[in-house]
Protein backbone atom coordinates (compact mmCIF):
# COMPACT_ATOMS: atom_id res chain seq x y z
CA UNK A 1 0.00 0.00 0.00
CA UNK A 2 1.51 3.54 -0.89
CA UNK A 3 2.57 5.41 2.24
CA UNK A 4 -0.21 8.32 1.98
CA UNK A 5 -3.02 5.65 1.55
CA UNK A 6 -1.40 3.86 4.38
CA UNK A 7 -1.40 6.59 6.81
CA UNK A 8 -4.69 7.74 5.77
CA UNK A 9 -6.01 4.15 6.11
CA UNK A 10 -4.29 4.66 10.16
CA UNK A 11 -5.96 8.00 10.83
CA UNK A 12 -9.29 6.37 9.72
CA UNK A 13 -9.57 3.06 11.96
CA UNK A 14 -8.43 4.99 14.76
CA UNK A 15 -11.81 7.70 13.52
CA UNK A 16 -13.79 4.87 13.72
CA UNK A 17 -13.18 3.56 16.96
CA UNK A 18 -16.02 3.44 18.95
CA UNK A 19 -18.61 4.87 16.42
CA UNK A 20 -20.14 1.21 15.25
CA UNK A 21 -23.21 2.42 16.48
CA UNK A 22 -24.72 5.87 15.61
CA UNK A 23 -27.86 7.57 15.65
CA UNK A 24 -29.57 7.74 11.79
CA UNK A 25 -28.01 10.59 9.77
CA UNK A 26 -29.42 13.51 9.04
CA UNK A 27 -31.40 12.92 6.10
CA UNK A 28 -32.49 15.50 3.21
CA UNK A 29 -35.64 14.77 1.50
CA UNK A 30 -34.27 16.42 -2.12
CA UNK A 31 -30.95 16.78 -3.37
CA UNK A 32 -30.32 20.17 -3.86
CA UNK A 33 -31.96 21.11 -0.13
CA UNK A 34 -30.17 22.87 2.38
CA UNK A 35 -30.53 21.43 5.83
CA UNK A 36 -33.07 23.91 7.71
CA UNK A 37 -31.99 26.38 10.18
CA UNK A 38 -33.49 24.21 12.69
CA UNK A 39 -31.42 21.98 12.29
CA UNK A 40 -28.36 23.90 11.78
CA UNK A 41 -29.22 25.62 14.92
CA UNK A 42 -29.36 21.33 16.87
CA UNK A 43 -25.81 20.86 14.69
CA UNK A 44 -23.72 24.10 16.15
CA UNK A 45 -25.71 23.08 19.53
CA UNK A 46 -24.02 19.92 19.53
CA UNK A 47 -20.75 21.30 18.61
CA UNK A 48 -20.60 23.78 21.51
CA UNK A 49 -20.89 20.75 23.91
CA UNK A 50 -18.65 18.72 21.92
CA UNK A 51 -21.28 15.92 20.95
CA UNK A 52 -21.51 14.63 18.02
CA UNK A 53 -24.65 14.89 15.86
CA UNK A 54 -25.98 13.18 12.93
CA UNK A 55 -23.89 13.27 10.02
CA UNK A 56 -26.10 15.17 6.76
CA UNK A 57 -26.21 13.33 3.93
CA UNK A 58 -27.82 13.09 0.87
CA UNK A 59 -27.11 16.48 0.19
CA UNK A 60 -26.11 18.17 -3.38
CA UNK A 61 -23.12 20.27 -4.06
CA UNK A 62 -25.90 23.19 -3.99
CA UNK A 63 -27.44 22.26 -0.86
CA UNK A 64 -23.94 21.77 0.83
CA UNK A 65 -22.79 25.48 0.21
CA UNK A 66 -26.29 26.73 1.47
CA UNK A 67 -25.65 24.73 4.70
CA UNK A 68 -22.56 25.66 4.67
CA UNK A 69 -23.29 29.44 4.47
CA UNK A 70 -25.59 29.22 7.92
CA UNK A 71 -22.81 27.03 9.58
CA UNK A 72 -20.77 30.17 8.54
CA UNK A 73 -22.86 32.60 9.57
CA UNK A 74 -23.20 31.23 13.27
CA UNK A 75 -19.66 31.11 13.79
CA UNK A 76 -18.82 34.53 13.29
CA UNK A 77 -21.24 34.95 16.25
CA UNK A 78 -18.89 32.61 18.66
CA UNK A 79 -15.48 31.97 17.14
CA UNK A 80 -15.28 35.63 15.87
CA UNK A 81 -14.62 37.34 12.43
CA UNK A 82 -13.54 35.46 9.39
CA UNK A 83 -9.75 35.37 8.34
CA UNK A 84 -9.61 33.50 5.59
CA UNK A 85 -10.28 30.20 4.09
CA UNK A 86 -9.41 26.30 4.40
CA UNK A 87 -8.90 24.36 1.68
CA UNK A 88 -9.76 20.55 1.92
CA UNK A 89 -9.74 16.79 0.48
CA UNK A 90 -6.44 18.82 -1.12
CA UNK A 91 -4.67 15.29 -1.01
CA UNK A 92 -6.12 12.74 -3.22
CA UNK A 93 -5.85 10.21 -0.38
CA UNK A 94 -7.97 11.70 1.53
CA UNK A 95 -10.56 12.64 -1.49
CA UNK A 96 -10.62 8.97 -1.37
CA UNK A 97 -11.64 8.28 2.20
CA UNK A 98 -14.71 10.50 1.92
CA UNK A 99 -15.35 9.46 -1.71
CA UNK A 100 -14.92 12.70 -3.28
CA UNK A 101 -13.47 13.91 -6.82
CA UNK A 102 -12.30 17.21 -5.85
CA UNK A 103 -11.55 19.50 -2.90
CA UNK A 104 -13.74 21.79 -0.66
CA UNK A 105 -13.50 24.85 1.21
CA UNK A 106 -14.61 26.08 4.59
CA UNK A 107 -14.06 29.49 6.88
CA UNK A 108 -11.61 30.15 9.15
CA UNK A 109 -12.42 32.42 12.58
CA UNK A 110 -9.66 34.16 14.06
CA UNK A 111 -10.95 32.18 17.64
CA UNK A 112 -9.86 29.45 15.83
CA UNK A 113 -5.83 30.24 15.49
CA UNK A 114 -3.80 29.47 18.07
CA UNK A 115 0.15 30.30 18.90
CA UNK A 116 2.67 27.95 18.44
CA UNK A 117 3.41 25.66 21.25
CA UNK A 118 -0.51 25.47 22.66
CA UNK A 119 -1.43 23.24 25.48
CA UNK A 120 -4.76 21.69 24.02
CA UNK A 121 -7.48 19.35 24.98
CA UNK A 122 -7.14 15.89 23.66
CA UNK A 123 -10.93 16.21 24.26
CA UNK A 124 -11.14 19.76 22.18
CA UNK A 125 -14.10 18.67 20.10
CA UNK A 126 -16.57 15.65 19.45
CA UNK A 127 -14.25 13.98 16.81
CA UNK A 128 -11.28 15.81 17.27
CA UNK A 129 -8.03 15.01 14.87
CA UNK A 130 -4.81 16.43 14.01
CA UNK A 131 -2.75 16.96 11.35
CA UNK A 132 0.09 18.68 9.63
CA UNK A 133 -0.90 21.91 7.16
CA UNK A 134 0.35 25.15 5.98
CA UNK A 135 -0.88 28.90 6.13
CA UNK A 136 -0.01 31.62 3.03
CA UNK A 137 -1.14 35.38 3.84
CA UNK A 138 -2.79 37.15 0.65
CA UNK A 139 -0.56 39.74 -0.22
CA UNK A 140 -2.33 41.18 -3.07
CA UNK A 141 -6.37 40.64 -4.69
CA UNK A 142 -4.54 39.87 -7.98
CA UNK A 143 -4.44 36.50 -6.57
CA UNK A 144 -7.99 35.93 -7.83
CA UNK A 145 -6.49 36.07 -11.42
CA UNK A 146 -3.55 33.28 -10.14
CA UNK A 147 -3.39 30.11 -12.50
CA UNK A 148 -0.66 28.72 -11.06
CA UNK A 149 1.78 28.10 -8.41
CA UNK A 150 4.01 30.54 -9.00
CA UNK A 151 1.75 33.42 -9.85
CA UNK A 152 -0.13 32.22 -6.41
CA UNK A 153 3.48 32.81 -4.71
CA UNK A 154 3.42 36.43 -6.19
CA UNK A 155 0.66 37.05 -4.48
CA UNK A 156 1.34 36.19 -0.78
CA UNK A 157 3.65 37.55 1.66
CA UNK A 158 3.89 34.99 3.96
CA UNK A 159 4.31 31.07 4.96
CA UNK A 160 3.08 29.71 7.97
CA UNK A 161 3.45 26.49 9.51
CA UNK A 162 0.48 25.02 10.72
CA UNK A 163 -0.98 21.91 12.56
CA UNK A 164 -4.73 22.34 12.11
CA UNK A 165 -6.78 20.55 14.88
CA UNK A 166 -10.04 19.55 12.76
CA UNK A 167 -12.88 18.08 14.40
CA UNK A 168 -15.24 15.94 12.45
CA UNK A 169 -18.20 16.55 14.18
CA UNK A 170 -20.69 13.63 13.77
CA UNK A 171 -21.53 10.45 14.81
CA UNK A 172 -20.43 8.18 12.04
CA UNK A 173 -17.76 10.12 9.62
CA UNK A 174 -17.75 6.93 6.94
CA UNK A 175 -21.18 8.42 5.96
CA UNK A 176 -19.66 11.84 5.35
CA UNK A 177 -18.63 12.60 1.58
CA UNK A 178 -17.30 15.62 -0.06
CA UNK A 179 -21.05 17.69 0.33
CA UNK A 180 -21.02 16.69 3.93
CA UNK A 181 -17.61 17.88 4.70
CA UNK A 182 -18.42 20.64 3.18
CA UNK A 183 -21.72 21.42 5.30
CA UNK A 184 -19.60 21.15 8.61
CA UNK A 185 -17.60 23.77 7.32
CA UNK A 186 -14.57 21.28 6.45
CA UNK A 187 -14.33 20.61 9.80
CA UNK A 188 -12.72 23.76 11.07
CA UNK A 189 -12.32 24.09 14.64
CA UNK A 190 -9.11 25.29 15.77
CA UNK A 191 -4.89 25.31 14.50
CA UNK A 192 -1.97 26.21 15.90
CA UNK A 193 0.38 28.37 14.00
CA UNK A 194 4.16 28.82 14.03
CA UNK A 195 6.78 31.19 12.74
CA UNK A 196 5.81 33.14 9.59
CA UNK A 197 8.46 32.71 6.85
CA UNK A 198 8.56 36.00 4.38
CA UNK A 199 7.81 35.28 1.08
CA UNK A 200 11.01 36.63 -1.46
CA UNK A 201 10.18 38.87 -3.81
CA UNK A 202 13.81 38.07 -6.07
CA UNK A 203 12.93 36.12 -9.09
CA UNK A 204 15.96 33.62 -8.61
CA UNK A 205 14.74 33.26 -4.83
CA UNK A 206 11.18 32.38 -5.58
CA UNK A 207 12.03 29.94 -8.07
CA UNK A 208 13.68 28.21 -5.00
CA UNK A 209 10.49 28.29 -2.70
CA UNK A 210 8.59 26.91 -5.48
CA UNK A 211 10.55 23.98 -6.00
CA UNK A 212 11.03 23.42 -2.40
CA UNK A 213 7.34 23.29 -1.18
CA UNK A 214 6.86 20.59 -4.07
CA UNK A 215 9.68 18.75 -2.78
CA UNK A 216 9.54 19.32 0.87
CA UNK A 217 9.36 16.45 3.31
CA UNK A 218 6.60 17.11 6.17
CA UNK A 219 6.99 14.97 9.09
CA UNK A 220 4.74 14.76 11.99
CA UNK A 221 6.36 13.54 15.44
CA UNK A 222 5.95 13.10 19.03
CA UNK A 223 7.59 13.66 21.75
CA UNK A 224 10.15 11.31 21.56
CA UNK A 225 11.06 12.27 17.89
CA UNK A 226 9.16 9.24 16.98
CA UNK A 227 7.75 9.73 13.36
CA UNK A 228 3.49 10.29 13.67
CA UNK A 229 3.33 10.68 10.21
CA UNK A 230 3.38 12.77 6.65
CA UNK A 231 3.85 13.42 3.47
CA UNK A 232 5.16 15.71 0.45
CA UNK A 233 4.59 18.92 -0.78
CA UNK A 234 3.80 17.31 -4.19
CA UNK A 235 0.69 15.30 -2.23
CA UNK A 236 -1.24 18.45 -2.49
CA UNK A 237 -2.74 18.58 -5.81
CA UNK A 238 0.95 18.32 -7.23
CA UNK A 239 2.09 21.54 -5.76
CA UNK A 240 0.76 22.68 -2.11
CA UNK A 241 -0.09 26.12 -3.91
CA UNK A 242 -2.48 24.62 -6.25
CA UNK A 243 -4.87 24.65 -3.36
CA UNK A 244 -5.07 28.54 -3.91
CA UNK A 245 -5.74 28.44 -7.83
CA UNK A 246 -8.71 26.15 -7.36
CA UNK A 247 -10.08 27.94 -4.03
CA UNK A 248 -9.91 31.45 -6.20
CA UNK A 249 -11.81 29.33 -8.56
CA UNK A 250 -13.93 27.89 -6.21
CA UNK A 251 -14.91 31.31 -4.06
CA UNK A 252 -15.39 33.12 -7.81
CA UNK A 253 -18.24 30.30 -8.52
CA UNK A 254 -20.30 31.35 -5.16
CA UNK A 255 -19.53 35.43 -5.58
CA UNK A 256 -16.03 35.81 -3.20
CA UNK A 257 -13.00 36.38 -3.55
CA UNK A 258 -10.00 36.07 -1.17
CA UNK A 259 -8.82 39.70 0.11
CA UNK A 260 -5.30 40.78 1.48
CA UNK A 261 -4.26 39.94 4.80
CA UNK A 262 -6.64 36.58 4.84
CA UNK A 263 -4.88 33.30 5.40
CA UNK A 264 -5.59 30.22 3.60
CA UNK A 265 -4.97 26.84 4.73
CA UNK A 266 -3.61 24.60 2.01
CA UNK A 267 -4.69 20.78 3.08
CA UNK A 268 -3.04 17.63 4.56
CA UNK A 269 0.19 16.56 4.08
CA UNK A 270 -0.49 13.87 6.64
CA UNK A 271 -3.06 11.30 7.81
CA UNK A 272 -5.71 12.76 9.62
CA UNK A 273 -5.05 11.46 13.21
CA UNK A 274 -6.60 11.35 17.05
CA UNK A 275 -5.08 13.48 19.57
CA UNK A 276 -4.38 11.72 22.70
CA UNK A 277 -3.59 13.38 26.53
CA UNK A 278 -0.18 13.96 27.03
CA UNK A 279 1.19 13.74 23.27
CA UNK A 280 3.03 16.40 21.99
CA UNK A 281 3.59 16.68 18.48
CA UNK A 282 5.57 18.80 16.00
CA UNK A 283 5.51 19.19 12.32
CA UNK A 284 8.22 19.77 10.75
CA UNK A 285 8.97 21.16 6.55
CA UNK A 286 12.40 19.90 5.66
CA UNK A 287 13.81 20.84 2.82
CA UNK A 288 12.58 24.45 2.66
CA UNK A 289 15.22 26.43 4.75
CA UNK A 290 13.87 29.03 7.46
CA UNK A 291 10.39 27.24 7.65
CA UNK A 292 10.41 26.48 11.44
CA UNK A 293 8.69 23.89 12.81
CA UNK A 294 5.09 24.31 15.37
CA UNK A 295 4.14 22.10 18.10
CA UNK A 296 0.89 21.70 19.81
CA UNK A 297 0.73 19.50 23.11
CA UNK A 298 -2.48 17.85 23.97
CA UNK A 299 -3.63 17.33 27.51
């Protein structure tokens, strides 16, 4: 089995443990409906107390971004304003595990960022993961017009390391699929954040970066130095900044567009994988000088 699928095949039994038995999903009676506010309303409930609630399915790609909007729309009321955007299902391995053919987007909260070194709870939502990331900061709106990696690189001013703390959020996540990560708002629940690396603006020197974040290794590990995890730059859609040119894409479909000064989160490089108390665990970009590592320990 290829490494990614391998690790992503880890992070999922360990998802599943303990969820043979559920509650029925949420069901949608048409396609293309959004789930009502009603029962947005029971969902954000239930993610407040950290329980999980029936996983929506059944929903179109239509009635996903409608849900989506009034999962949104709730947040900025308790996680604060919105700083950006995640992208997700970047990594085709993990487009597999929730049977999708292409990637999704949800909102990031500025409640949601934490500093580097952050003393979580292994217990900081109902199925709470981890897993290793990267943040860019828009630089410019001409990223909107970006086709490609290195016009995308133009365009920010900054490289963040990042271990995003996703949390699931329902009872049985094998019944979620690409609409219904995308009604839980990809899953977006808190990250922690490390050093910021400036973006060059030499032509010689961002030719560099742009190789290196295709090539980089990004290793996940405890403690102990023991290896959690990872992956390659390359696993994200061939180059980690492709996740920009399709969320420009993506926003421009539904009427947005990304702004300067928002952050965008670019995907997995690793399995997604469940905290425990007492772990600590650092990601780590080698092969791109001056991108430090973050931790996050879990208690």
């Amino acid at each position: 089995m290829p490494r990614t699928l391998a690790l992503v095949a880890l992070g999922t039994s360990a998802l599943l443990a303990g969820c043979q038995i559920a509650p029925p999903a949420l069901q949608v009676n048409e396609a293309p409906s959004c789930l009502s506010d009603k029962q947005v309303d029971a969902m954000m409930q239930a993610r407040e107390a950290r329980q999980p609630f029936p996983a929506p399915v059944g929903l179109s790609e239509e009635g996903a971004a409608c849900t989506r909007a009034k999962v949104v729309a709730r947040l900025a009321n308790t996680e604060g304003m919105r700083v950006g955007y995640k992208a997700g299902l970047t990594n085709p391995a993990v487009q597999q595990r929730f049977r999708a053919n292409q990637p999704v987007w949800g909102a990031l909260h500025g409640d949601m960022l934490l500093r580097d070194g952050a003393n979580v709870s292994a217990a900081f939502g109902a199925r709470p993961l981890y897993e290793a990331d990267l943040l860019v900061r828009v630089r410019s709106a001409e990223i909107n017009q970006a086709r490609t990696p290195a016009q995308v690189l133009a365009n920010i001013d900054q490289i963040i390391p990042f271990i995003e703390l996703p949390d699931l959020v329902v009872d049985a996540p094998p019944k979620l699929d690409g609409n219904g990560v995308t009604a839980i708002n990809v899953g977006a629940r808190l990250g922690v954040q490390g050093k910021p690396l400036i973006v060059p603006v030499e032509a010689p020197q961002m030719q560099a970066m742009l190789a290196q974040l295709a090539d980089m290794k990004v290793v996940l590990r405890d403690g102990d130095g023991k290896e959690l995890g990872g992956g390659k730059g390359s696993d994200v859609l061939g180059h980690p900044l492709n996740a920009v040119v399709w969320l420009t894409q993506a926003l421009a479909r539904e009427g947005q567009a990304l702004r300067p000064g928002q952050l965008v989160s670019l995907g997995s490089f690793s399995a997604l994988l469940p905290p425990k108390p007492g772990l600590k665990v650092t990601a780590s970009y080698e092969g791109v000088p001056d991108l430090q590592p973050v931790s996050v320990s879990f208690k």
